[in-house]
PDB file of N, CA and C in Angstrom:
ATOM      1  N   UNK A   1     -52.747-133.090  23.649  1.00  0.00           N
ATOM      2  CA  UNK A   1     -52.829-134.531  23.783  1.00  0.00           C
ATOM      3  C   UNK A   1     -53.898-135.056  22.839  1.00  0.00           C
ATOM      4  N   UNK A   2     -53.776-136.144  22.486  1.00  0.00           N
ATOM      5  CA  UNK A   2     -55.010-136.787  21.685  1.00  0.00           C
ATOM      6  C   UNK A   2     -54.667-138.432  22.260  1.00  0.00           C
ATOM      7  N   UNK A   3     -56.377-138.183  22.418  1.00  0.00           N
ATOM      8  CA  UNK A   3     -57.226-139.734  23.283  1.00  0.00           C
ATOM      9  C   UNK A   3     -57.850-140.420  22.218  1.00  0.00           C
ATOM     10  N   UNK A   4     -57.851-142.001  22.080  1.00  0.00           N
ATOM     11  CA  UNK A   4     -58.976-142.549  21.386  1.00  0.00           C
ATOM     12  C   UNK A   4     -60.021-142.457  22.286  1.00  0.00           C
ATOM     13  N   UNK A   5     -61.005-143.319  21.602  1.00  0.00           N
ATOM     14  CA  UNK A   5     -62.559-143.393  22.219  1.00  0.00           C
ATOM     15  C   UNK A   5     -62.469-143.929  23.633  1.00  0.00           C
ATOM     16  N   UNK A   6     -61.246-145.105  23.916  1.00  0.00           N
ATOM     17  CA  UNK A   6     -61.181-145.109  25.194  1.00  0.00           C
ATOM     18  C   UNK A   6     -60.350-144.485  27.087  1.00  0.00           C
ATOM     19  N   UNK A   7     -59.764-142.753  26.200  1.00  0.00           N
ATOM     20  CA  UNK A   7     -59.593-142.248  27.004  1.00  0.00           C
ATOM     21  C   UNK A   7     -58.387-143.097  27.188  1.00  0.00           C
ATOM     22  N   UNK A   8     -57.357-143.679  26.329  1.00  0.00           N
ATOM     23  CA  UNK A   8     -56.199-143.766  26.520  1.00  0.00           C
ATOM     24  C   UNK A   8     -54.945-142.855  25.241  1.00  0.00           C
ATOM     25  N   UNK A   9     -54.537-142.102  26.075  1.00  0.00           N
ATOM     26  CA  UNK A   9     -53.260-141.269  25.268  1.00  0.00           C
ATOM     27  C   UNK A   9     -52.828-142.146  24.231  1.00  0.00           C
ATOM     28  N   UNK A  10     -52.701-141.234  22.662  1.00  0.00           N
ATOM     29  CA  UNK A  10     -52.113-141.491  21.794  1.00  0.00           C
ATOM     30  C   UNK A  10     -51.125-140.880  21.285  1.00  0.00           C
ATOM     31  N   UNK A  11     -51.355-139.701  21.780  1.00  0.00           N
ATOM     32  CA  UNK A  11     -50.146-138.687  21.615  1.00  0.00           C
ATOM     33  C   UNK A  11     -50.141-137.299  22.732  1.00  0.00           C
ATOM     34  N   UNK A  12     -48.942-136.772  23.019  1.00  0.00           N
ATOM     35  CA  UNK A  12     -48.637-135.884  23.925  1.00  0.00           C
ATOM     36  C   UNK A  12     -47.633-135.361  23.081  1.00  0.00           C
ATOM     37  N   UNK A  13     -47.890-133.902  23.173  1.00  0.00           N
ATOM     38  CA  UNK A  13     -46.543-133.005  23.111  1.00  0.00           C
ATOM     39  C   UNK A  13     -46.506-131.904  24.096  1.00  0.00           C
ATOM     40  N   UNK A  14     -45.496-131.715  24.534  1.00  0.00           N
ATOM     41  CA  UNK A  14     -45.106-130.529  25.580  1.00  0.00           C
ATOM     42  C   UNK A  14     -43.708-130.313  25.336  1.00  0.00           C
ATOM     43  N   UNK A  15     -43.630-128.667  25.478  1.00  0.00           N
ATOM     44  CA  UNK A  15     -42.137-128.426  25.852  1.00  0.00           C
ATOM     45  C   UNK A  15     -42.423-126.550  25.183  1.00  0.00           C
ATOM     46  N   UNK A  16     -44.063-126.470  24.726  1.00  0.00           N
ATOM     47  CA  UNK A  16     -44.083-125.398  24.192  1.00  0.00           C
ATOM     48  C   UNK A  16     -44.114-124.179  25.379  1.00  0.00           C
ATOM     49  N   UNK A  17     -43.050-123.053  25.149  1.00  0.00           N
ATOM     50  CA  UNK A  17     -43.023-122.121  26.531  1.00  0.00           C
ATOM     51  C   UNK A  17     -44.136-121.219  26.386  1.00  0.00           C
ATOM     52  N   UNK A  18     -44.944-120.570  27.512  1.00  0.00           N
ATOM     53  CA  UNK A  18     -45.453-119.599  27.637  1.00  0.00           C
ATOM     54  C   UNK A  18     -47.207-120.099  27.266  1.00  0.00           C
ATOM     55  N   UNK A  19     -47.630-119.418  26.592  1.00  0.00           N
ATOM     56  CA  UNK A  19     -49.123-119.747  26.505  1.00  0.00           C
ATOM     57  C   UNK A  19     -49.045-120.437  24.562  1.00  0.00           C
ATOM     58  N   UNK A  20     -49.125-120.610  24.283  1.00  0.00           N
ATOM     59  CA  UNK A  20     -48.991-121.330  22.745  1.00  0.00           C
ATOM     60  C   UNK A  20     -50.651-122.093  22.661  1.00  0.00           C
ATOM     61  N   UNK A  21     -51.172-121.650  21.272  1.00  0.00           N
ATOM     62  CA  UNK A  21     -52.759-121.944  21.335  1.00  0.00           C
ATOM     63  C   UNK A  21     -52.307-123.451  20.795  1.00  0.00           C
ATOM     64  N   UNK A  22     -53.634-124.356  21.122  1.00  0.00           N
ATOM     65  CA  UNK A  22     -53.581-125.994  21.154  1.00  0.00           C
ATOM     66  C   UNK A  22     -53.211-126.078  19.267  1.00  0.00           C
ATOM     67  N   UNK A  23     -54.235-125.423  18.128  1.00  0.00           N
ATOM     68  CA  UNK A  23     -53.825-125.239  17.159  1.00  0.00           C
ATOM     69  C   UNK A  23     -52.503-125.147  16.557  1.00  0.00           C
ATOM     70  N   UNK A  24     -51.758-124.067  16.947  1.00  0.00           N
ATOM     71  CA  UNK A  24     -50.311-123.729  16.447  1.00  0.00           C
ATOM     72  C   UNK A  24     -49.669-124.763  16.549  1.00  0.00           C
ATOM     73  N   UNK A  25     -49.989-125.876  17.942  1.00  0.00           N
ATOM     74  CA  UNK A  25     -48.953-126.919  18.551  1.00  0.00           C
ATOM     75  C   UNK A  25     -49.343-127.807  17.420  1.00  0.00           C
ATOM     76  N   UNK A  26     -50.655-128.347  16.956  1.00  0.00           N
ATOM     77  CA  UNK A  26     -51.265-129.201  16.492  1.00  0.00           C
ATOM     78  C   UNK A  26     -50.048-129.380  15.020  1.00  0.00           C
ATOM     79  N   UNK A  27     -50.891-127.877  14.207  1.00  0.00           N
ATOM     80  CA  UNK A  27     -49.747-127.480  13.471  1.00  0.00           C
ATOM     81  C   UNK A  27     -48.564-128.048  12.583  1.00  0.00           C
ATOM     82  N   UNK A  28     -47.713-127.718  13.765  1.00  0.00           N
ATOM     83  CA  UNK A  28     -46.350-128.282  13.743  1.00  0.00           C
ATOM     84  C   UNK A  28     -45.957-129.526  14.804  1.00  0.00           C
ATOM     85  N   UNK A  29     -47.028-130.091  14.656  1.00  0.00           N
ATOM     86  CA  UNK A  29     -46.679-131.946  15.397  1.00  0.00           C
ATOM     87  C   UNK A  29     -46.446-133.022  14.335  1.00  0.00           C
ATOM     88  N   UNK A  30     -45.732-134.050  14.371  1.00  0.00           N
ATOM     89  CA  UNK A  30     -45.392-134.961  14.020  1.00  0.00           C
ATOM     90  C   UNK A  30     -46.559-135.480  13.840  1.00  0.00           C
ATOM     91  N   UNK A  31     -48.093-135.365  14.526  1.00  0.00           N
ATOM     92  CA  UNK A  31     -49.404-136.218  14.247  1.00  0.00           C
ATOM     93  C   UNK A  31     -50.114-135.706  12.566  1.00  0.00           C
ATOM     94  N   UNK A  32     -49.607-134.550  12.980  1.00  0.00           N
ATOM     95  CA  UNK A  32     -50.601-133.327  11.989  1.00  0.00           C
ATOM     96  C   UNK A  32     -50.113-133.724  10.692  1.00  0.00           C
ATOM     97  N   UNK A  33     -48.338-133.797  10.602  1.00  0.00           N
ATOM     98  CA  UNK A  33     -47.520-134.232   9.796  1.00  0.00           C
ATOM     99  C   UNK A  33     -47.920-135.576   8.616  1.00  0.00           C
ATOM    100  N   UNK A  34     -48.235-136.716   9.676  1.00  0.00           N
ATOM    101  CA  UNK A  34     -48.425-137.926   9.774  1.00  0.00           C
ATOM    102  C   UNK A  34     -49.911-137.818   8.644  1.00  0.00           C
ATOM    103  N   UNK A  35     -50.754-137.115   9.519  1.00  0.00           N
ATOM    104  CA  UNK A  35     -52.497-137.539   8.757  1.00  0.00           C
ATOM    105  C   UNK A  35     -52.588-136.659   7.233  1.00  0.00           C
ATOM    106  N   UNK A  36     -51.444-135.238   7.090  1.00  0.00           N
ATOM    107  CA  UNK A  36     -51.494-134.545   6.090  1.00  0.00           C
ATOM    108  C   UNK A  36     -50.661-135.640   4.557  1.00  0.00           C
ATOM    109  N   UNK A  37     -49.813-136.473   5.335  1.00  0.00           N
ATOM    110  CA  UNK A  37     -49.089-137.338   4.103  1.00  0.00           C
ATOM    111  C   UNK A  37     -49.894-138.733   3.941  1.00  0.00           C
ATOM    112  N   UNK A  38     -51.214-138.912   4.692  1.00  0.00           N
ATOM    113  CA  UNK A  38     -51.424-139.847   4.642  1.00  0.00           C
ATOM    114  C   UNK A  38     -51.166-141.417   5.486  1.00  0.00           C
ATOM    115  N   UNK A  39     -50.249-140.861   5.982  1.00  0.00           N
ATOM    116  CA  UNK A  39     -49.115-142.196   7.010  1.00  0.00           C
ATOM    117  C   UNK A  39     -50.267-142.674   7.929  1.00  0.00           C
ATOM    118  N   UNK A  40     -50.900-142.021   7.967  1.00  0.00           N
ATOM    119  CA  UNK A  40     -51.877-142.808   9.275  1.00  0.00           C
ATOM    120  C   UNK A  40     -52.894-142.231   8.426  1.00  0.00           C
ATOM    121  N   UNK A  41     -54.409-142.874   8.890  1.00  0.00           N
ATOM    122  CA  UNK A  41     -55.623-143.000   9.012  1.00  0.00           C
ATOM    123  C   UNK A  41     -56.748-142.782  10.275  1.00  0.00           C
ATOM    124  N   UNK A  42     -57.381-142.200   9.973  1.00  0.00           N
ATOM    125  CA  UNK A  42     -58.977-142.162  10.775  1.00  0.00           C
ATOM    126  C   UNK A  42     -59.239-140.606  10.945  1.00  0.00           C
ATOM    127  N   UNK A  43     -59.834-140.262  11.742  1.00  0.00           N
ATOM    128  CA  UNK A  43     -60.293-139.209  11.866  1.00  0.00           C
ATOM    129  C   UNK A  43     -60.503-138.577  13.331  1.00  0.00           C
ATOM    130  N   UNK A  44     -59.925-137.161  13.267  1.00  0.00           N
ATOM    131  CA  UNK A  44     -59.848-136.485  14.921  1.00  0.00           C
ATOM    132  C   UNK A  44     -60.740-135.384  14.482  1.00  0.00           C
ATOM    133  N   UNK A  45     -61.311-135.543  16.277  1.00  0.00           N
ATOM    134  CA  UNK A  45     -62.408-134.668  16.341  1.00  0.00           C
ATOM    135  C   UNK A  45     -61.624-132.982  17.392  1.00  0.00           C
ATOM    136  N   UNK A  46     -61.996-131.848  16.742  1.00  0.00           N
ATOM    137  CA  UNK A  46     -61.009-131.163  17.798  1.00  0.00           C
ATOM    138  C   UNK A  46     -62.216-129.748  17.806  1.00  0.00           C
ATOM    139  N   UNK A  47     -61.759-128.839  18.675  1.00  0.00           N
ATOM    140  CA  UNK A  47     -63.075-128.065  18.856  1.00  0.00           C
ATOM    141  C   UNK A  47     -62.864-126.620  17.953  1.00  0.00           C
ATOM    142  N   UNK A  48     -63.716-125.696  18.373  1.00  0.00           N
ATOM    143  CA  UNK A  48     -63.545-124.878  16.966  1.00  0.00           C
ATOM    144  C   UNK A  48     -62.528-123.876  16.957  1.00  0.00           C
ATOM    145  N   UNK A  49     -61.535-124.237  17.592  1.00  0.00           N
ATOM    146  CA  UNK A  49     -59.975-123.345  17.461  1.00  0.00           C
ATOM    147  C   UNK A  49     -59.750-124.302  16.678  1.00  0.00           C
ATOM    148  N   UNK A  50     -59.380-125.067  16.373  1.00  0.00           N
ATOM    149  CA  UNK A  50     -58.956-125.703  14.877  1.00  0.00           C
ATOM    150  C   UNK A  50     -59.498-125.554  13.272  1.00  0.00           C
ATOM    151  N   UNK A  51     -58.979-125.691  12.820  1.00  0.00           N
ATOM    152  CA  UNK A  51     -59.257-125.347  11.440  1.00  0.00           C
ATOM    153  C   UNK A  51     -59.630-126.815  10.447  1.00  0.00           C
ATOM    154  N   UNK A  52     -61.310-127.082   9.877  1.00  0.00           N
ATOM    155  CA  UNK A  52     -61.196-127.805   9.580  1.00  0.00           C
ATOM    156  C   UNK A  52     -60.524-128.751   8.433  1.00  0.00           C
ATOM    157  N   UNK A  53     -59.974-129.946   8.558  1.00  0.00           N
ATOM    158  CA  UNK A  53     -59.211-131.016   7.712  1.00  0.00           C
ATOM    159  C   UNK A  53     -60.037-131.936   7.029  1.00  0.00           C
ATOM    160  N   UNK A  54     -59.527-132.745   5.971  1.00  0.00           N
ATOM    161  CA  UNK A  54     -59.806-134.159   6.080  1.00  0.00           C
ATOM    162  C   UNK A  54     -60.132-135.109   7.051  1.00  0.00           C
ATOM    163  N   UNK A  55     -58.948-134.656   7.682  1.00  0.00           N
ATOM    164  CA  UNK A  55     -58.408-135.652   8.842  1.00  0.00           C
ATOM    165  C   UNK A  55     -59.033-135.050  10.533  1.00  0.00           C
ATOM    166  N   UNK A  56     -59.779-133.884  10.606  1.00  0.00           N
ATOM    167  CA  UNK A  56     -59.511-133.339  11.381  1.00  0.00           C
ATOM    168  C   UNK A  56     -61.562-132.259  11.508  1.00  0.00           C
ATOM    169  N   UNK A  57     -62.092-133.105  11.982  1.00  0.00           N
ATOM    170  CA  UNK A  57     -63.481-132.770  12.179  1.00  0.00           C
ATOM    171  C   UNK A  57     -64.124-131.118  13.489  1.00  0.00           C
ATOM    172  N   UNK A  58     -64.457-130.438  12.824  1.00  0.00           N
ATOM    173  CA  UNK A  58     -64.333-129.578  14.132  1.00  0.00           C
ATOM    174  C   UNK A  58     -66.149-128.718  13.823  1.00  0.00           C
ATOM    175  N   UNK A  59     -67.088-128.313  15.233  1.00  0.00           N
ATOM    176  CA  UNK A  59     -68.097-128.218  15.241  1.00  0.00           C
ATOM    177  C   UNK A  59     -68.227-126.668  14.211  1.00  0.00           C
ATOM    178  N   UNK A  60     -69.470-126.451  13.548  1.00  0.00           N
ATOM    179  CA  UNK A  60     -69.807-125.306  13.231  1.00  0.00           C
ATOM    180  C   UNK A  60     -70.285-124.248  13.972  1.00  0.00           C
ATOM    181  N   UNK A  61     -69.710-122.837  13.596  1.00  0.00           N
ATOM    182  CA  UNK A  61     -69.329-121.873  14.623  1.00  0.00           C
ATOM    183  C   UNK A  61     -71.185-121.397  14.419  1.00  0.00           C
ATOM    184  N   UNK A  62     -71.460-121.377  13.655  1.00  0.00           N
ATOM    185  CA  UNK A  62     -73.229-120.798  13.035  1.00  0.00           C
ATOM    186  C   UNK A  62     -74.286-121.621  12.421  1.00  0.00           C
ATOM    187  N   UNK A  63     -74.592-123.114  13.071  1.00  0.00           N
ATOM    188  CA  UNK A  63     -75.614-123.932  12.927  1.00  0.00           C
ATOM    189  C   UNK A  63     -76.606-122.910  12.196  1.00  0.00           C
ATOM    190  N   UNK A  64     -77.208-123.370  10.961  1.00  0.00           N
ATOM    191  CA  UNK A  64     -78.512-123.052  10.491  1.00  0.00           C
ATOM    192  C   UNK A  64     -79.525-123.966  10.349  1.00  0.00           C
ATOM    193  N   UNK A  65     -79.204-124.780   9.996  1.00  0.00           N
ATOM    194  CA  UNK A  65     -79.925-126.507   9.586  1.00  0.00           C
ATOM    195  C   UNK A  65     -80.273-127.363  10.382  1.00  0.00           C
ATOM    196  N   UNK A  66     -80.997-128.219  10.453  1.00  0.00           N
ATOM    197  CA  UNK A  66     -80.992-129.332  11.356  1.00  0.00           C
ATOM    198  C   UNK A  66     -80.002-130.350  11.071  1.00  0.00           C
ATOM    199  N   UNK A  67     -79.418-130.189   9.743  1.00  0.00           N
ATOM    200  CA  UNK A  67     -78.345-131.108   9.463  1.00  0.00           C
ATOM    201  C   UNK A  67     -76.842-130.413   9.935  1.00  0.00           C
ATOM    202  N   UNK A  68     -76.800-129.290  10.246  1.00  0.00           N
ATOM    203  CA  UNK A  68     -75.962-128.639  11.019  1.00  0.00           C
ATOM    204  C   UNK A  68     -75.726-128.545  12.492  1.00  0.00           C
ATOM    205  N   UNK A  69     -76.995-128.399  12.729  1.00  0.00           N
ATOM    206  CA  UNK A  69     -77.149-128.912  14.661  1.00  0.00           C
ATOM    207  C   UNK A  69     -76.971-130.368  14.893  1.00  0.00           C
ATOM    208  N   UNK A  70     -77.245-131.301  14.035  1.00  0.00           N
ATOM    209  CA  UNK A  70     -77.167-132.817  14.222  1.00  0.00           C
ATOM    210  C   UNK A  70     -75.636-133.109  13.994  1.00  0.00           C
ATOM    211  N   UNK A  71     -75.423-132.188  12.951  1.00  0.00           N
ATOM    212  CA  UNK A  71     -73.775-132.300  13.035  1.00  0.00           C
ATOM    213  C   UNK A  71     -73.043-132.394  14.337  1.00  0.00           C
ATOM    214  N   UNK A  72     -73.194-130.826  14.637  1.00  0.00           N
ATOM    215  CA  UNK A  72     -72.537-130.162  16.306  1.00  0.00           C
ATOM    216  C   UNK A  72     -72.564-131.274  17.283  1.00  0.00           C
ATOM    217  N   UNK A  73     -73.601-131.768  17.301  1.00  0.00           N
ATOM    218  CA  UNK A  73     -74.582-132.651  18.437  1.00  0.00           C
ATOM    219  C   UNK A  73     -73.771-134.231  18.181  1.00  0.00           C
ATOM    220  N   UNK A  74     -73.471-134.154  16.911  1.00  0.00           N
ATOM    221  CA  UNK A  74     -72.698-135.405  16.923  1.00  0.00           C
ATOM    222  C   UNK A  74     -71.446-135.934  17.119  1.00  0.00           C
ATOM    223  N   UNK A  75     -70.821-134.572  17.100  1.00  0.00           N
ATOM    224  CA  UNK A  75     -69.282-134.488  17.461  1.00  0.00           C
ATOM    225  C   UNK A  75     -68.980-134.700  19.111  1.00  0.00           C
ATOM    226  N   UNK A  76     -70.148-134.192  20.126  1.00  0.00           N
ATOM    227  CA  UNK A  76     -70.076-133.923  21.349  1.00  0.00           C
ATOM    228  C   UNK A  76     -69.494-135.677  21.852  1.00  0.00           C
TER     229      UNK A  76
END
């Protein structure tokens, strides 16, 4: 699923059987589709099973920096 800032659904997909990681679904969604051609705009925040995008912000697995922890810290 993906929420804006106010915790209202923007998108849902289901129908994947068995255990399927949130990534793979991401993937092959019509959203993923959408932000890779450009069709839409802004920016999603997703956690570190995702792989980071343009479009697609995700925390660092090995903070060294304070500009790296302020990062992490800012995504929360």
């Amino acid at each position: 699923a993906i929420v804006n800032f106010t915790m209202e659904f923007l998108n849902i997909v289901t129908g994947w059987p068995g255990s399927a990681h949130d990534s793979r679904m991401f993937k092959s969604s019509m959203v993923c589709g959408q932000f890779e051609e450009g069709e839409v705009s802004g920016i999603l925040l997703g956690d570190s099973g995702y792989a980071c995008h343009h479009f697609l912000m995700t925390p660092l697995l090995n903070p060294q920096t304070r500009a790296d922890f302020n990062y992490n810290s800012n995504l929360k």
